[in-house]
PDB file of N, CA and C in Angstrom:
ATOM      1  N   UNK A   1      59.211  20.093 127.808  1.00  0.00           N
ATOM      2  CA  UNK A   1      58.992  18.672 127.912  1.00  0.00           C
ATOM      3  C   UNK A   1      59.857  18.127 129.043  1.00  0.00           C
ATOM      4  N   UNK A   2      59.583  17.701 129.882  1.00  0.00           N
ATOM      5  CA  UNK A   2      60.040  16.599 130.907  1.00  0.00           C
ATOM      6  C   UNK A   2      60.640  15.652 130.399  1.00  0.00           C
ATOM      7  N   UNK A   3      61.506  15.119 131.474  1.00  0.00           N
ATOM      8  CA  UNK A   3      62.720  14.080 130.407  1.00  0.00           C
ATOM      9  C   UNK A   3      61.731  12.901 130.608  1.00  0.00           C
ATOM     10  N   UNK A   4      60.860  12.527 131.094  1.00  0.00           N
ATOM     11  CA  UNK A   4      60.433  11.468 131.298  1.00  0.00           C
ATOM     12  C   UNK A   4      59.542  11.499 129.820  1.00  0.00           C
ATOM     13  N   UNK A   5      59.273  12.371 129.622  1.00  0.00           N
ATOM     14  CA  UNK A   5      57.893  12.717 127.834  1.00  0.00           C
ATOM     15  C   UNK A   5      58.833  12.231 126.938  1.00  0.00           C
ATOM     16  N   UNK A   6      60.245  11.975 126.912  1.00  0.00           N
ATOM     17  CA  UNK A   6      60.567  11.293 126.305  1.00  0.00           C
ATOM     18  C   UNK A   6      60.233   9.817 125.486  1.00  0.00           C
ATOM     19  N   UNK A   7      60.288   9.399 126.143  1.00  0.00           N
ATOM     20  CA  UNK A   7      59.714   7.686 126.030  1.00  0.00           C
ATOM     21  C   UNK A   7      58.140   7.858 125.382  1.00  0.00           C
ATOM     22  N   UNK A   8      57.452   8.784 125.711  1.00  0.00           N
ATOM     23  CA  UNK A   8      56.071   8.927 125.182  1.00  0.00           C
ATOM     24  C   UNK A   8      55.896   9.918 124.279  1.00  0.00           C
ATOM     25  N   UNK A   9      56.736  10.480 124.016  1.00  0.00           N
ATOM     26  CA  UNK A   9      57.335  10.692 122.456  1.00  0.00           C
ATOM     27  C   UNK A   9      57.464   9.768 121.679  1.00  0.00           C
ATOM     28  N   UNK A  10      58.522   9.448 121.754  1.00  0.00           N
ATOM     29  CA  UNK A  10      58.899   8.019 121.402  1.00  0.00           C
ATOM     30  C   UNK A  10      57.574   7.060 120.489  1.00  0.00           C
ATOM     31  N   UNK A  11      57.145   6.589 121.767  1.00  0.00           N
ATOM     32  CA  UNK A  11      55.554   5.616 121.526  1.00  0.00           C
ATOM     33  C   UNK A  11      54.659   6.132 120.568  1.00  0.00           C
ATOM     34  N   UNK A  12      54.437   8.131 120.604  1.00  0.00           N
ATOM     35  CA  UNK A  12      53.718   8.641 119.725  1.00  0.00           C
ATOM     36  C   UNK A  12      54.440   8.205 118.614  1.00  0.00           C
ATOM     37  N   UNK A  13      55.331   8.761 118.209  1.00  0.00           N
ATOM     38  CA  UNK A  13      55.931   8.909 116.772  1.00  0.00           C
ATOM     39  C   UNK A  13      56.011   7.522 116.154  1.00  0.00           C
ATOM     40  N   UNK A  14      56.501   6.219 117.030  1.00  0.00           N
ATOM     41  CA  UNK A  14      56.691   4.852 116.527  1.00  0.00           C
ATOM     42  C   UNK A  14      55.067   4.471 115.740  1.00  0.00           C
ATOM     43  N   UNK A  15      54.669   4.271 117.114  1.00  0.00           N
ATOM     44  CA  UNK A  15      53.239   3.546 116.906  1.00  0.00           C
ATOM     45  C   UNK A  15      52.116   4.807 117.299  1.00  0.00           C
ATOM     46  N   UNK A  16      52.082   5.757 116.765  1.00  0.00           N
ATOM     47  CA  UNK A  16      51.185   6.328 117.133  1.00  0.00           C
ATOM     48  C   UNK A  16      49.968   6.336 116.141  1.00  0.00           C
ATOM     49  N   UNK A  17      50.108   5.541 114.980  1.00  0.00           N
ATOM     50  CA  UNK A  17      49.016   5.147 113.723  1.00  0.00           C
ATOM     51  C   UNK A  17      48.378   4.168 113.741  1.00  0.00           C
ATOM     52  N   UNK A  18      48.898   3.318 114.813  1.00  0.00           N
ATOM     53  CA  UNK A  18      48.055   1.683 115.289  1.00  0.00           C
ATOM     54  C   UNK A  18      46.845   1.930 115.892  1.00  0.00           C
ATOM     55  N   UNK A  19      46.351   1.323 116.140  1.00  0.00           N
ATOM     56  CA  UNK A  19      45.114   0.826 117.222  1.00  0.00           C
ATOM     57  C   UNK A  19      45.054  -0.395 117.705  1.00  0.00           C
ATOM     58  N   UNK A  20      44.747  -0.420 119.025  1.00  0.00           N
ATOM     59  CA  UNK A  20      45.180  -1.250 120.566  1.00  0.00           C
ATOM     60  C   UNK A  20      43.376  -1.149 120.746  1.00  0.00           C
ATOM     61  N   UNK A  21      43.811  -2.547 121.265  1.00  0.00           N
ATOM     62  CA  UNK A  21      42.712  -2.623 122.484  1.00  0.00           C
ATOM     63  C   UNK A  21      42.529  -2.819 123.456  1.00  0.00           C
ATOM     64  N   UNK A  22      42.257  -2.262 124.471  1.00  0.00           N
ATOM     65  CA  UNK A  22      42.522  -2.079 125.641  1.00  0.00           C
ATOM     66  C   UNK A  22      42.868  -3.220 126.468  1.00  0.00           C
ATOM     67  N   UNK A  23      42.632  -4.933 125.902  1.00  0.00           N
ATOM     68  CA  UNK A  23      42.992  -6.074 126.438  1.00  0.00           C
ATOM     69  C   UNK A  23      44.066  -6.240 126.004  1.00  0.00           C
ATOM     70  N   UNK A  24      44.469  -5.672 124.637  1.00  0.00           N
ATOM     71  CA  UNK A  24      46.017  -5.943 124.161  1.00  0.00           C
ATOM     72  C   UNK A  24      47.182  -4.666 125.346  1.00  0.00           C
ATOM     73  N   UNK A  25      46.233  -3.355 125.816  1.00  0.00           N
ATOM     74  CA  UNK A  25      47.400  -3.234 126.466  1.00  0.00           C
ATOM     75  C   UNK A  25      47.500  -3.431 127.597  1.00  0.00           C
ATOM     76  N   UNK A  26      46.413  -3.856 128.678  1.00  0.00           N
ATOM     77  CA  UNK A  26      46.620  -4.952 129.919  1.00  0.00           C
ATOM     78  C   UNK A  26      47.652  -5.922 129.867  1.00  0.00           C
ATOM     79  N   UNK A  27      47.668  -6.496 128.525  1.00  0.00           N
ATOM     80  CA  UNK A  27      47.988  -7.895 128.578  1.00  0.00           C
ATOM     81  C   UNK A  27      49.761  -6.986 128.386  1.00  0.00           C
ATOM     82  N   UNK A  28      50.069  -6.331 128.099  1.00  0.00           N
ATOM     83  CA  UNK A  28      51.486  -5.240 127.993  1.00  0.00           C
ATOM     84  C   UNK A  28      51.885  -4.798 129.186  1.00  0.00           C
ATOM     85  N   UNK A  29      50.905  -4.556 129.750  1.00  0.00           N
ATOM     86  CA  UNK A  29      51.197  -4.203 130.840  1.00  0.00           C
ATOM     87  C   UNK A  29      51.389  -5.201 131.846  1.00  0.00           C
ATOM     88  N   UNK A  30      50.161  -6.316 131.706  1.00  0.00           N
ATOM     89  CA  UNK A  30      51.080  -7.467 132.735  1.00  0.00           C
ATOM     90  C   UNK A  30      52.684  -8.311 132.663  1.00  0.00           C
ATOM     91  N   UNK A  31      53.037  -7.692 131.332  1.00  0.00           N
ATOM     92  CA  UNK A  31      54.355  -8.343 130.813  1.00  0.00           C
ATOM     93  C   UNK A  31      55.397  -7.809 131.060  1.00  0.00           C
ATOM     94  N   UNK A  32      55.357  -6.198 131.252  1.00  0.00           N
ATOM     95  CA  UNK A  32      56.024  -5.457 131.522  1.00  0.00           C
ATOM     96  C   UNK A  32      56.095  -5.593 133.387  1.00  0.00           C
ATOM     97  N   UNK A  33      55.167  -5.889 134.329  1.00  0.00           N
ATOM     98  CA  UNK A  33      55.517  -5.819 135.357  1.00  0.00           C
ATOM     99  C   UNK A  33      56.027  -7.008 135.884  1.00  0.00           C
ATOM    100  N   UNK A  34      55.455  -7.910 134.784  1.00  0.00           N
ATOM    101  CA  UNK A  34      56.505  -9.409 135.085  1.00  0.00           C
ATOM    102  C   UNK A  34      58.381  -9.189 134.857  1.00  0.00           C
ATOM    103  N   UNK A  35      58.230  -8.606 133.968  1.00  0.00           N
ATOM    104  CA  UNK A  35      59.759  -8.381 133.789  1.00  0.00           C
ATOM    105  C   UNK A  35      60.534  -7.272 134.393  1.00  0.00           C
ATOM    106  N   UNK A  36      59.643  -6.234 135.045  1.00  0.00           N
ATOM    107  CA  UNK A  36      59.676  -5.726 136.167  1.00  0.00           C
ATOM    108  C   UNK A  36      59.034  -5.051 137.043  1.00  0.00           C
ATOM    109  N   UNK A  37      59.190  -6.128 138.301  1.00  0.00           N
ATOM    110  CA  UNK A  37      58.422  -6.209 139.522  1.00  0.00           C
ATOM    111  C   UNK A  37      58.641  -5.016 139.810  1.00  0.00           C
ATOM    112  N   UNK A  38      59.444  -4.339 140.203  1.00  0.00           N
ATOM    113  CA  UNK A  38      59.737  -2.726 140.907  1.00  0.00           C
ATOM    114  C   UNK A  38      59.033  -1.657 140.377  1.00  0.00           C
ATOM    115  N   UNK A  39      58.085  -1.658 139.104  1.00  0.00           N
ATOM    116  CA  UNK A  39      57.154  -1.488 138.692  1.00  0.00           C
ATOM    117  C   UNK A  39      55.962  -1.438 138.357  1.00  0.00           C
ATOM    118  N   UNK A  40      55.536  -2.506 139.896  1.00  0.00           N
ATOM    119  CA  UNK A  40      53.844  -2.932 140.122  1.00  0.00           C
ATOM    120  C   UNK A  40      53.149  -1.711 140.096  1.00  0.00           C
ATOM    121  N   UNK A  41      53.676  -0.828 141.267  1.00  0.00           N
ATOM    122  CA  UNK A  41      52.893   0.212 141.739  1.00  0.00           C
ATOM    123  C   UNK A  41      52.883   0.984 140.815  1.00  0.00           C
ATOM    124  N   UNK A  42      53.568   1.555 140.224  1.00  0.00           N
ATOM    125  CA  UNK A  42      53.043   2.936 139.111  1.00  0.00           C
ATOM    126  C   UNK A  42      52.153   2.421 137.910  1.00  0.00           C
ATOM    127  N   UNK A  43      52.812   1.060 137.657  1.00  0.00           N
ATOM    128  CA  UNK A  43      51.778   0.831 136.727  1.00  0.00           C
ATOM    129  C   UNK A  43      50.158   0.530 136.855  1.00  0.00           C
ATOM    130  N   UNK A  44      49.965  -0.156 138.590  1.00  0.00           N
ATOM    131  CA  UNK A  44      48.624  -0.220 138.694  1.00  0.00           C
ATOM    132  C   UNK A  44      48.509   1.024 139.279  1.00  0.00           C
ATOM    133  N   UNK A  45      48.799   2.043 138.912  1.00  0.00           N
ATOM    134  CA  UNK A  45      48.360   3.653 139.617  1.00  0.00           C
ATOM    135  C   UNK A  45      48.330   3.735 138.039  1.00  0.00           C
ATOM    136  N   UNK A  46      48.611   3.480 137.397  1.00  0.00           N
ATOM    137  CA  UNK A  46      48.436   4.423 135.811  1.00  0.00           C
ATOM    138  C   UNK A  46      47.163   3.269 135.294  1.00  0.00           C
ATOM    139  N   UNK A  47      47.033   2.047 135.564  1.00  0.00           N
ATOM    140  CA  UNK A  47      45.677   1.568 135.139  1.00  0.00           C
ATOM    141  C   UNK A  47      44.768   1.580 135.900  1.00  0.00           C
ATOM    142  N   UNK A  48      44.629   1.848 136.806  1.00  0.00           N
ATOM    143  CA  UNK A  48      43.734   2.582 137.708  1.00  0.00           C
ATOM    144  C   UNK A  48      43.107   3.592 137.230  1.00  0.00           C
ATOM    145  N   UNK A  49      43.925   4.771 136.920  1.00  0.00           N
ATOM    146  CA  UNK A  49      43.904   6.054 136.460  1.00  0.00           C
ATOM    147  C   UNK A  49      42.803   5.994 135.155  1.00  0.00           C
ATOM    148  N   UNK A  50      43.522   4.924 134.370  1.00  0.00           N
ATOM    149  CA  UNK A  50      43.002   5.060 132.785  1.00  0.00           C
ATOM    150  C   UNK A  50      41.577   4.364 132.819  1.00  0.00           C
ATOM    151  N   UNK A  51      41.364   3.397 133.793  1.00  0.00           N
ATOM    152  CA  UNK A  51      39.801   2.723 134.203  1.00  0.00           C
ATOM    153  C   UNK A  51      38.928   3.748 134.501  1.00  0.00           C
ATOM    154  N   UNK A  52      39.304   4.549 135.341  1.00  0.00           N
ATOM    155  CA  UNK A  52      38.552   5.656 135.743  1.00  0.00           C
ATOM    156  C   UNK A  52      38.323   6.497 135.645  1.00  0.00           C
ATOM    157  N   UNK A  53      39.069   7.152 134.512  1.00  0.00           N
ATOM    158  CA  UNK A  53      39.010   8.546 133.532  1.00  0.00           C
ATOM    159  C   UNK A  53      37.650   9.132 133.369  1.00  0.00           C
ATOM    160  N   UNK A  54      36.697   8.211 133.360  1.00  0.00           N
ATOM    161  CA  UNK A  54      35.192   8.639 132.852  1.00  0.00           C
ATOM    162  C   UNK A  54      34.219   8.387 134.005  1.00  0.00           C
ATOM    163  N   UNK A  55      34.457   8.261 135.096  1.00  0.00           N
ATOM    164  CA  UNK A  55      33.375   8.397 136.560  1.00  0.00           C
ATOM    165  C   UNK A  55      33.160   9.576 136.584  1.00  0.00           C
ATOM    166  N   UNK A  56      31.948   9.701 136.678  1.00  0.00           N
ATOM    167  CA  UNK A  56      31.391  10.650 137.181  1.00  0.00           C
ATOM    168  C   UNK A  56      31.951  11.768 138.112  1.00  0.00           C
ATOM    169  N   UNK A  57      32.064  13.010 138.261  1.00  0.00           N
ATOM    170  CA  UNK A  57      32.600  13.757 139.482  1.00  0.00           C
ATOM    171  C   UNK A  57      34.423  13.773 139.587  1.00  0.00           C
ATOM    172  N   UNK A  58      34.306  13.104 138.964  1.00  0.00           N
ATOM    173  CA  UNK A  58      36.492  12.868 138.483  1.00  0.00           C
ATOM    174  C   UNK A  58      36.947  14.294 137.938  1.00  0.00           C
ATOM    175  N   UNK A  59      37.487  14.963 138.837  1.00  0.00           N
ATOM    176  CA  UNK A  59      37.819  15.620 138.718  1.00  0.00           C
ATOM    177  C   UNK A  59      39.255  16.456 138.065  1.00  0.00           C
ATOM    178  N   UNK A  60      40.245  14.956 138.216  1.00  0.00           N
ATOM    179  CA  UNK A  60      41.409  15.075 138.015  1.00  0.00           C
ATOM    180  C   UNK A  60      41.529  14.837 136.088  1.00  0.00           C
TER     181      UNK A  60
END
């Protein structure tokens, strides 16, 4: 495990029995980059990512 799988450990084990909807975690995610800016970019590279999981030819 990577020290970073930490934290998403974490998230599993806390809340990993909930269910989200995908506007509840936008709306997490815009809160989180409000409170920190130095964090625009990875986070719109990780919702990017998660929008596009299911296109066609996606290989990654």
């Amino acid at each position: 495990m990577y020290f970073t799988d930490r934290g998403i450990e974490e998230l599993a084990e806390r809340r990993g029995d909930e269910s989200v909807t995908i506007d509840w975690l936008a709306e997490r995610l815009r809160d989180f980059v409000d409170l920190n800016p130095e964090f625009e970019t990875p986070v719109e590279r990780l919702a990017t990512w998660l929008a596009r999981l299911d296109d066609e030819g996606d290989d990654e």
